[in-house]
N, C-alpha and C. Protein backbone atom coordinates (compact mmCIF):
# COMPACT_ATOMS: atom_id res chain seq x y z
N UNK A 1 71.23 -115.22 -145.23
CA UNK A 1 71.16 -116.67 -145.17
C UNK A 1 69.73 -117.08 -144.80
N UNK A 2 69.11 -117.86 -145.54
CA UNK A 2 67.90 -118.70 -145.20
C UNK A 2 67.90 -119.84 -144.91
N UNK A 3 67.03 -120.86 -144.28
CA UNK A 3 67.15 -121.72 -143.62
C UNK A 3 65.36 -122.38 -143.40
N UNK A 4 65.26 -123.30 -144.45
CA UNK A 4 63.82 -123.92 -144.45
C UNK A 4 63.60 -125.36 -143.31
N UNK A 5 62.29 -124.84 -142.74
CA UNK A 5 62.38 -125.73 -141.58
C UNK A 5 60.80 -126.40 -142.03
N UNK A 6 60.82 -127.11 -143.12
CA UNK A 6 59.68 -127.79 -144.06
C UNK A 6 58.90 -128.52 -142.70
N UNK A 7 60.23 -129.86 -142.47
CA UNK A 7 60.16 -131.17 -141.55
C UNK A 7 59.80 -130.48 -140.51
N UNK A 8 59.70 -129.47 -139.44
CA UNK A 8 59.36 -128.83 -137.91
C UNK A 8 57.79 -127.97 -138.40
N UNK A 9 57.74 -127.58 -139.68
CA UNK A 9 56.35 -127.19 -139.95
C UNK A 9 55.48 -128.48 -140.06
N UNK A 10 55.55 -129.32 -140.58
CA UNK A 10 54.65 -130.41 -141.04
C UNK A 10 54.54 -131.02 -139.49
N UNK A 11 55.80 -131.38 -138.71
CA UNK A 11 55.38 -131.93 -137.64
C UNK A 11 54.22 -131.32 -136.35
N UNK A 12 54.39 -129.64 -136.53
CA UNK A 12 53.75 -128.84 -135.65
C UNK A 12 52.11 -129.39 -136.49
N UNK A 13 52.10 -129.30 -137.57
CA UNK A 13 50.48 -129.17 -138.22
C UNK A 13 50.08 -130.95 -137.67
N UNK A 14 50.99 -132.01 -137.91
CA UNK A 14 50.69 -133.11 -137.17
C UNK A 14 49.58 -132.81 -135.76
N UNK A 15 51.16 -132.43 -134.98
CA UNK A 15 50.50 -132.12 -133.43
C UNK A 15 48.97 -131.81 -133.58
N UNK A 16 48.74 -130.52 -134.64
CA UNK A 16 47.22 -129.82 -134.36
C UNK A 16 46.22 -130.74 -134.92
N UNK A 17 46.22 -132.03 -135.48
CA UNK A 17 45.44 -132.55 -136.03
C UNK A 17 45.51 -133.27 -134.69
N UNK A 18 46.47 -133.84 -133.63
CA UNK A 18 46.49 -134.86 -132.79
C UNK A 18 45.59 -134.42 -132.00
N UNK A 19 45.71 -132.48 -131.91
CA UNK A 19 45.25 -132.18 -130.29
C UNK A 19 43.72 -131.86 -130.26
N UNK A 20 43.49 -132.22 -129.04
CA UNK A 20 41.87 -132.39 -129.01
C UNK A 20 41.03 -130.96 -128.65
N UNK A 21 41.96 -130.15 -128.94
CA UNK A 21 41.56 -128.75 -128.31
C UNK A 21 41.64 -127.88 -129.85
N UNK A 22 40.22 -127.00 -129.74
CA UNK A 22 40.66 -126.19 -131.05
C UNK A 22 39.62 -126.64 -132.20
N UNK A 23 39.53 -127.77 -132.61
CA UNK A 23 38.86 -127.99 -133.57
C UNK A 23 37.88 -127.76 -133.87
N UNK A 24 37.05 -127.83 -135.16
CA UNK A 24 35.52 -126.73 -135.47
C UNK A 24 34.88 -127.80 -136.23
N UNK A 25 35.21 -129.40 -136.66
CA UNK A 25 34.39 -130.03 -137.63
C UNK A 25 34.85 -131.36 -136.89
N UNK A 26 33.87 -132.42 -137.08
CA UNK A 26 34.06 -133.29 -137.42
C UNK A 26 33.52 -134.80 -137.93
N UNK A 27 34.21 -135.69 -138.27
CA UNK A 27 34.04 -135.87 -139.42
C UNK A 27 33.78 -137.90 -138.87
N UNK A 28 32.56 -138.33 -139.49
CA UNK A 28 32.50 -140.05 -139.18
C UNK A 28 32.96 -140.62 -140.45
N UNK A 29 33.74 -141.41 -140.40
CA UNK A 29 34.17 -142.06 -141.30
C UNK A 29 34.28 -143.89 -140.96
N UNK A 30 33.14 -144.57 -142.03
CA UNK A 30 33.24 -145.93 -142.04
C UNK A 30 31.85 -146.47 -141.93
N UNK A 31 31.62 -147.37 -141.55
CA UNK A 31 30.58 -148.00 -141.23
C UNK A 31 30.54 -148.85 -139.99
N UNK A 32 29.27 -148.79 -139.33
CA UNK A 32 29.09 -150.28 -138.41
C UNK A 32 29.44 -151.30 -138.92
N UNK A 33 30.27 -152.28 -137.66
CA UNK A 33 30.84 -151.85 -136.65
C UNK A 33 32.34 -151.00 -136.83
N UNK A 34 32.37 -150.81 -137.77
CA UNK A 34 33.91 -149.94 -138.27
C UNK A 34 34.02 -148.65 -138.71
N UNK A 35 33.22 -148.03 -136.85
CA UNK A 35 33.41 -146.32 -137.40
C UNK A 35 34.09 -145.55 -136.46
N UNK A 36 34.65 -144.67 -136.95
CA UNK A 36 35.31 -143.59 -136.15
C UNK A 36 35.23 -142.26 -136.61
N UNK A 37 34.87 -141.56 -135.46
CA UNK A 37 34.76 -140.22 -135.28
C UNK A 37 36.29 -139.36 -135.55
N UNK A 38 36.61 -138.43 -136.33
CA UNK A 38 38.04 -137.31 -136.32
C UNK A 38 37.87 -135.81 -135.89
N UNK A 39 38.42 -135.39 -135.55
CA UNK A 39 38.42 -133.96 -135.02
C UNK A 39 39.57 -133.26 -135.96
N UNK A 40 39.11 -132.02 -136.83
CA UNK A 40 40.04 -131.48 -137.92
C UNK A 40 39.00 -130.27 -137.59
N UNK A 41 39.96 -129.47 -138.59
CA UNK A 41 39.73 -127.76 -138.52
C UNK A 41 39.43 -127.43 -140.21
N UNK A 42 38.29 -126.83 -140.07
CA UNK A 42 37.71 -126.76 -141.17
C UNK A 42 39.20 -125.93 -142.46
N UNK A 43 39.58 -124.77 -141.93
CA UNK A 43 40.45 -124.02 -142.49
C UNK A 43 41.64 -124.81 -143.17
N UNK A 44 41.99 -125.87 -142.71
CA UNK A 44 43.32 -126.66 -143.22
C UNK A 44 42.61 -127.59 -143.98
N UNK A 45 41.51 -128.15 -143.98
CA UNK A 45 40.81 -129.09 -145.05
C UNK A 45 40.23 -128.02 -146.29
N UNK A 46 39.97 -126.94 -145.47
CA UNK A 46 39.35 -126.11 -147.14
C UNK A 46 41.00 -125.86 -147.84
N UNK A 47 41.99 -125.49 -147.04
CA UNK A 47 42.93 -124.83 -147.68
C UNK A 47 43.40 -126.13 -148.40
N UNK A 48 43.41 -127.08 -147.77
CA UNK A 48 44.64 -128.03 -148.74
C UNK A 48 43.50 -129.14 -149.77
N UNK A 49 42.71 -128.94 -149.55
CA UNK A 49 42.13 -130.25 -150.47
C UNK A 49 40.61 -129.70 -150.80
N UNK A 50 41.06 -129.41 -152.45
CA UNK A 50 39.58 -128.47 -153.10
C UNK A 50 38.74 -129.42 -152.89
N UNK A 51 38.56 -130.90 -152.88
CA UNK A 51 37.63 -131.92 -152.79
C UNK A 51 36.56 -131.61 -151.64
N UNK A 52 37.52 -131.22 -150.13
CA UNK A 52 37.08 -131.19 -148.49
C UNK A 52 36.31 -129.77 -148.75
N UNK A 53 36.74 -128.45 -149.56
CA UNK A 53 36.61 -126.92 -149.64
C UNK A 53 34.96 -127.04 -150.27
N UNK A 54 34.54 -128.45 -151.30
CA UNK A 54 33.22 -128.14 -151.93
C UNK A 54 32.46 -128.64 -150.84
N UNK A 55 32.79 -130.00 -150.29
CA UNK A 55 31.66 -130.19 -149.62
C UNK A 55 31.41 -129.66 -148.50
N UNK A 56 32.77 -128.88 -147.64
CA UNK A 56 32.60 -128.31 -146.55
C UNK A 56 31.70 -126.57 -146.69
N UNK A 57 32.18 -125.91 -148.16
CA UNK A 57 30.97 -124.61 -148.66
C UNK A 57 29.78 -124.74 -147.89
N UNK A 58 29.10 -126.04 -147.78
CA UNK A 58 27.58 -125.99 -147.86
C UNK A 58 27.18 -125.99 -146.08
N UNK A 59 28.59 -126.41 -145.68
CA UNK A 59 28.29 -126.86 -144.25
C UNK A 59 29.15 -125.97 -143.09
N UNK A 60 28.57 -124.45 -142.89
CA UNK A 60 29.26 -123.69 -142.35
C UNK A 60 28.48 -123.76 -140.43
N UNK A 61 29.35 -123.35 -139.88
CA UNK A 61 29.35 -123.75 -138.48
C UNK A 61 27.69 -123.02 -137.89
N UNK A 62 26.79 -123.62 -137.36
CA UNK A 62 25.50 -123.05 -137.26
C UNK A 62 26.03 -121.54 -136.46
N UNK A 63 24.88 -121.16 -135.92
CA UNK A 63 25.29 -119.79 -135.29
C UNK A 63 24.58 -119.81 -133.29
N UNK A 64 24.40 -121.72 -133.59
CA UNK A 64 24.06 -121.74 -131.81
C UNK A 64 25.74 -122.48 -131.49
N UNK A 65 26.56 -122.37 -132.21
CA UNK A 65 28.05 -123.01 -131.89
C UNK A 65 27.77 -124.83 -132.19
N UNK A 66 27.08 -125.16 -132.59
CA UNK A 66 27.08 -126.51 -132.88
C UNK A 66 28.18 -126.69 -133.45
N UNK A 67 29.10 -127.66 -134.05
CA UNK A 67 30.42 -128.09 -134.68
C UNK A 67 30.15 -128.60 -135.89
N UNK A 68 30.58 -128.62 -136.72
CA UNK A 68 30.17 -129.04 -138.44
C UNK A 68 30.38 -130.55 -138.28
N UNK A 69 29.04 -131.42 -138.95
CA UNK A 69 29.66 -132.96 -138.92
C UNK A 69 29.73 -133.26 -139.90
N UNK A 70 30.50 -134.01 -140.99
CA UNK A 70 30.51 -134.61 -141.89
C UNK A 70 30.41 -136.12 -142.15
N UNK A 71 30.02 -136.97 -143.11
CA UNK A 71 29.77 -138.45 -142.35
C UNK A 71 30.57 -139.20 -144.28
N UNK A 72 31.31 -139.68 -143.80
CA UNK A 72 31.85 -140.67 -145.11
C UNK A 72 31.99 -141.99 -145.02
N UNK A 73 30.53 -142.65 -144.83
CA UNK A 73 30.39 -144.57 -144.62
C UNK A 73 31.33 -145.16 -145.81
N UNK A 74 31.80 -144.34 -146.81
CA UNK A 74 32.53 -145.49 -148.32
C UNK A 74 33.99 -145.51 -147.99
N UNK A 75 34.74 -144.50 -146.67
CA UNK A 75 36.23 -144.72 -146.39
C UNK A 75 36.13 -145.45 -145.35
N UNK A 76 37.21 -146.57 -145.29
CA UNK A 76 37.69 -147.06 -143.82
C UNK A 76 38.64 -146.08 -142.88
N UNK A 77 38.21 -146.24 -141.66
CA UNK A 77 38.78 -145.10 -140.99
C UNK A 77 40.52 -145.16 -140.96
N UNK A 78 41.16 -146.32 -141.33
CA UNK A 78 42.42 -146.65 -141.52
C UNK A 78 42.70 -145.52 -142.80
N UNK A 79 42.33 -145.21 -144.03
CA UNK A 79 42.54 -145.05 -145.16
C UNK A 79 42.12 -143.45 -145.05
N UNK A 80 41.35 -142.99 -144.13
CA UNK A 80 40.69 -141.65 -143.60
C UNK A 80 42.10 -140.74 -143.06
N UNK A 81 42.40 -141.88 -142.09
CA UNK A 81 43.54 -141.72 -141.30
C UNK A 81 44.86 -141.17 -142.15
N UNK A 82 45.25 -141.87 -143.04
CA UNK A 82 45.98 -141.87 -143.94
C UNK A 82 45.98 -140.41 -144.75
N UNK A 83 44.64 -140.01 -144.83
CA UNK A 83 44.83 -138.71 -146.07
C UNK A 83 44.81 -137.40 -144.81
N UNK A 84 43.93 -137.88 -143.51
CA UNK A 84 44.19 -136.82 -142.96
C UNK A 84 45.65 -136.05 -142.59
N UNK A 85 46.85 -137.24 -142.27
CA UNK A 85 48.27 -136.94 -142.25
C UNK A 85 48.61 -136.69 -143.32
N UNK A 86 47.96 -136.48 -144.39
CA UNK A 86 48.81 -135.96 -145.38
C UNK A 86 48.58 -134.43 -146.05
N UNK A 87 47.18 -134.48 -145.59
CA UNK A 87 46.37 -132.92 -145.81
C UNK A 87 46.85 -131.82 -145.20
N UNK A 88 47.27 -132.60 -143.08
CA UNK A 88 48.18 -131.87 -142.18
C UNK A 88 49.48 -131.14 -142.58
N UNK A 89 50.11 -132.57 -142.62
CA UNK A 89 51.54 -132.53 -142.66
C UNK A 89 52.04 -133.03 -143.74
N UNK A 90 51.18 -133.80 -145.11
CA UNK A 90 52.38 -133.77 -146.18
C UNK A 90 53.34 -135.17 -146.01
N UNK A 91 52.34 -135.84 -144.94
CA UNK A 91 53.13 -137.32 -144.66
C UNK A 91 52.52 -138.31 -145.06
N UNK A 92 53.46 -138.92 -145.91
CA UNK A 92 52.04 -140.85 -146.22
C UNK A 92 53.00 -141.54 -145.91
N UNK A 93 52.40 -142.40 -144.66
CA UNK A 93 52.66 -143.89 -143.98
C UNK A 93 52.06 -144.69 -144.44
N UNK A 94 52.19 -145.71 -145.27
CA UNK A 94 51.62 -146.86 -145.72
C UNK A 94 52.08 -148.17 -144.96
């Protein structure tokens, strides 16, 4: 007997996008006065979204431990927000 627990995986990958511990990139999204900073893990943006995998190639973690930044002024951080829960966990809240 098998038994798929889809809904308790997606929610755990939620949590790791929530928690502030762990993460290796991150990422400004928006413009003055409408910006916000995200904290994500490079490994779940390369794995799920070939788009995040090209531009993140070029931008590997220095070797004094600095954190990878990425900067996207053309998304609102509302709409940022939006793809990051779905890259996680496979969830769109509109």
């Amino acid at each position: 007997m098998s038994k798929q627990f889809f809904s308790k995986l997606s929610q755990n990958y939620i949590e790791v996008l929530e928690d502030n511990e762990y993460y290796d990139i991150t990422i400004e999204v928006g413009e003055d006065p409408n910006v916000k900073i995200f904290r994500a893990h490079m490994i779940i943006l390369c794995y799920r979204s070939p788009f995040l995998r090209r531009i993140l190639a070029s931008k590997k973690m220095n070797n004094d431990g600095t954190l990878v930044h990425i900067k996207f002024p053309n998304i609102s951080p509302e709409i940022f927000q939006i793809i990051l829960k779905y890259v996680y966990g496979g969830i769109i809240s509109l």
